[in-house]
Protein backbone atom coordinates (compact mmCIF):
# COMPACT_ATOMS: atom_id res chain seq x y z
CA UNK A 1 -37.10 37.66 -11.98
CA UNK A 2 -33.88 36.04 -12.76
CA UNK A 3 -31.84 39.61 -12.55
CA UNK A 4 -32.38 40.10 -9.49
CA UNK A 5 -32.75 36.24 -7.84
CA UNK A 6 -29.68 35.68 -5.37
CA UNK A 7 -27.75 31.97 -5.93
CA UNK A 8 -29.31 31.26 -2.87
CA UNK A 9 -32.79 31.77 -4.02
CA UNK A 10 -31.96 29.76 -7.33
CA UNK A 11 -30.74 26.90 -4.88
CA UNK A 12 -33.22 27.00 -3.02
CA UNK A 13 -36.06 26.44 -5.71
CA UNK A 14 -33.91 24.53 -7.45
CA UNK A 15 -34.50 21.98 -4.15
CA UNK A 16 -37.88 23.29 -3.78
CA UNK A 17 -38.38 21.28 -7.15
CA UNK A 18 -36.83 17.92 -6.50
CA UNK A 19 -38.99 17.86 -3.42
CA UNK A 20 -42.05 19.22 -5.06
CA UNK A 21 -42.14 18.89 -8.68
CA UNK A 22 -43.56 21.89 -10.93
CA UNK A 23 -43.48 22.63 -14.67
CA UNK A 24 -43.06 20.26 -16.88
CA UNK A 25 -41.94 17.42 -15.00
CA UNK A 26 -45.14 17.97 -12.82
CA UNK A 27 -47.09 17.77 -15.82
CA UNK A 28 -45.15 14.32 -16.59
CA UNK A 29 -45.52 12.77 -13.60
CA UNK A 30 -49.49 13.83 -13.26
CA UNK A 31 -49.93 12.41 -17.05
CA UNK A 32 -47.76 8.83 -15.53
CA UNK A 33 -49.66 8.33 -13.23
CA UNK A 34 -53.06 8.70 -15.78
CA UNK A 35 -51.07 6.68 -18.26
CA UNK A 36 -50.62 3.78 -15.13
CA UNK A 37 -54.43 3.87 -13.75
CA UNK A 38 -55.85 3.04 -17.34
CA UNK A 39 -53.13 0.11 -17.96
CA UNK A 40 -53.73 -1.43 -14.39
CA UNK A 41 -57.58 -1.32 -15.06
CA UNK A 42 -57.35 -3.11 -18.34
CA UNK A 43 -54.03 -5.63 -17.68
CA UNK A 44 -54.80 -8.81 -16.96
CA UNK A 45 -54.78 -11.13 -13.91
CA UNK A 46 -51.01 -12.58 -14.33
CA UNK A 47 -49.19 -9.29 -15.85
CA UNK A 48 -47.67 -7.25 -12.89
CA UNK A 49 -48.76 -3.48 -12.19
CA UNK A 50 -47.23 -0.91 -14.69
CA UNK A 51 -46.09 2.32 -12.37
CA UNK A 52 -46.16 5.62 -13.75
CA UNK A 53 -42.72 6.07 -14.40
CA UNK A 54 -43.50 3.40 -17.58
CA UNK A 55 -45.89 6.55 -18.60
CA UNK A 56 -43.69 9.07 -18.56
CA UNK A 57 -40.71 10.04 -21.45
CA UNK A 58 -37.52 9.30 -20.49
CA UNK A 59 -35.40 12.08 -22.92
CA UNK A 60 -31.81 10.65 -21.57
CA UNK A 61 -32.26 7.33 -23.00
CA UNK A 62 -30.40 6.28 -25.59
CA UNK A 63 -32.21 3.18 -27.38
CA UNK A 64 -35.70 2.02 -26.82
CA UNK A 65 -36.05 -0.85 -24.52
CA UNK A 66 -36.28 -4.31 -26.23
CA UNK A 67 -39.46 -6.45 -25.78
CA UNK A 68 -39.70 -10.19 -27.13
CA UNK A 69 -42.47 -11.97 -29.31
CA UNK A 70 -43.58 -13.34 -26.43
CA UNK A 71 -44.08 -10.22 -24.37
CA UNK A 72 -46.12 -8.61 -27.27
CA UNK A 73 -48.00 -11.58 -27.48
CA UNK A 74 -49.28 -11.55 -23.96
CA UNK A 75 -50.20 -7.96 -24.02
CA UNK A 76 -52.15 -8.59 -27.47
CA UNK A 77 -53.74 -11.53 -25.53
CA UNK A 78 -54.39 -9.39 -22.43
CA UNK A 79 -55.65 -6.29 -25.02
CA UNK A 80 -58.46 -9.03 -27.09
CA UNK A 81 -59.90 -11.12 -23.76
CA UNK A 82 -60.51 -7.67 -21.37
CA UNK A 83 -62.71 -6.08 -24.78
């Protein structure tokens, strides 16, 4: 396929794909947005709504983000009193 795709074709999918994901990043986002559903069922009252984008990998960054005591804390606390 790629032998005898024009540029313009490439471009054109290439756009195709930021406006419609496919592949792999498709598969990402779909697995997200899972990932989101089952954290908003089971978070509790005061914690605000995870969004899929907290599902999905993020291969560009460089060091994983930092969360305090106190964070983990609250989401052990949320984890034991929703069962």
């Amino acid at each position: 396929m790629m032998a005898r795709m024009t540029s313009l074709e490439f471009q054109q999918w290439m756009a195709l794909e930021q406006i419609e994901p496919f592949g792999d990043r498709r598969l990402d986002l779909l697995c997200g947005l899972i990932g989101a559903i089952l954290a908003n069922i089971h978070r509790g009252p005061d914690d605000p709504p995870f969004s899929p984008e907290q599902f999905m990998p993020n291969f560009d960054r460089k060091e994983p983000e930092e969360q305090s005591a106190e964070a983990q804390m609250r989401i052990l606390d949320s984890m034991l009193s929703n069962g």
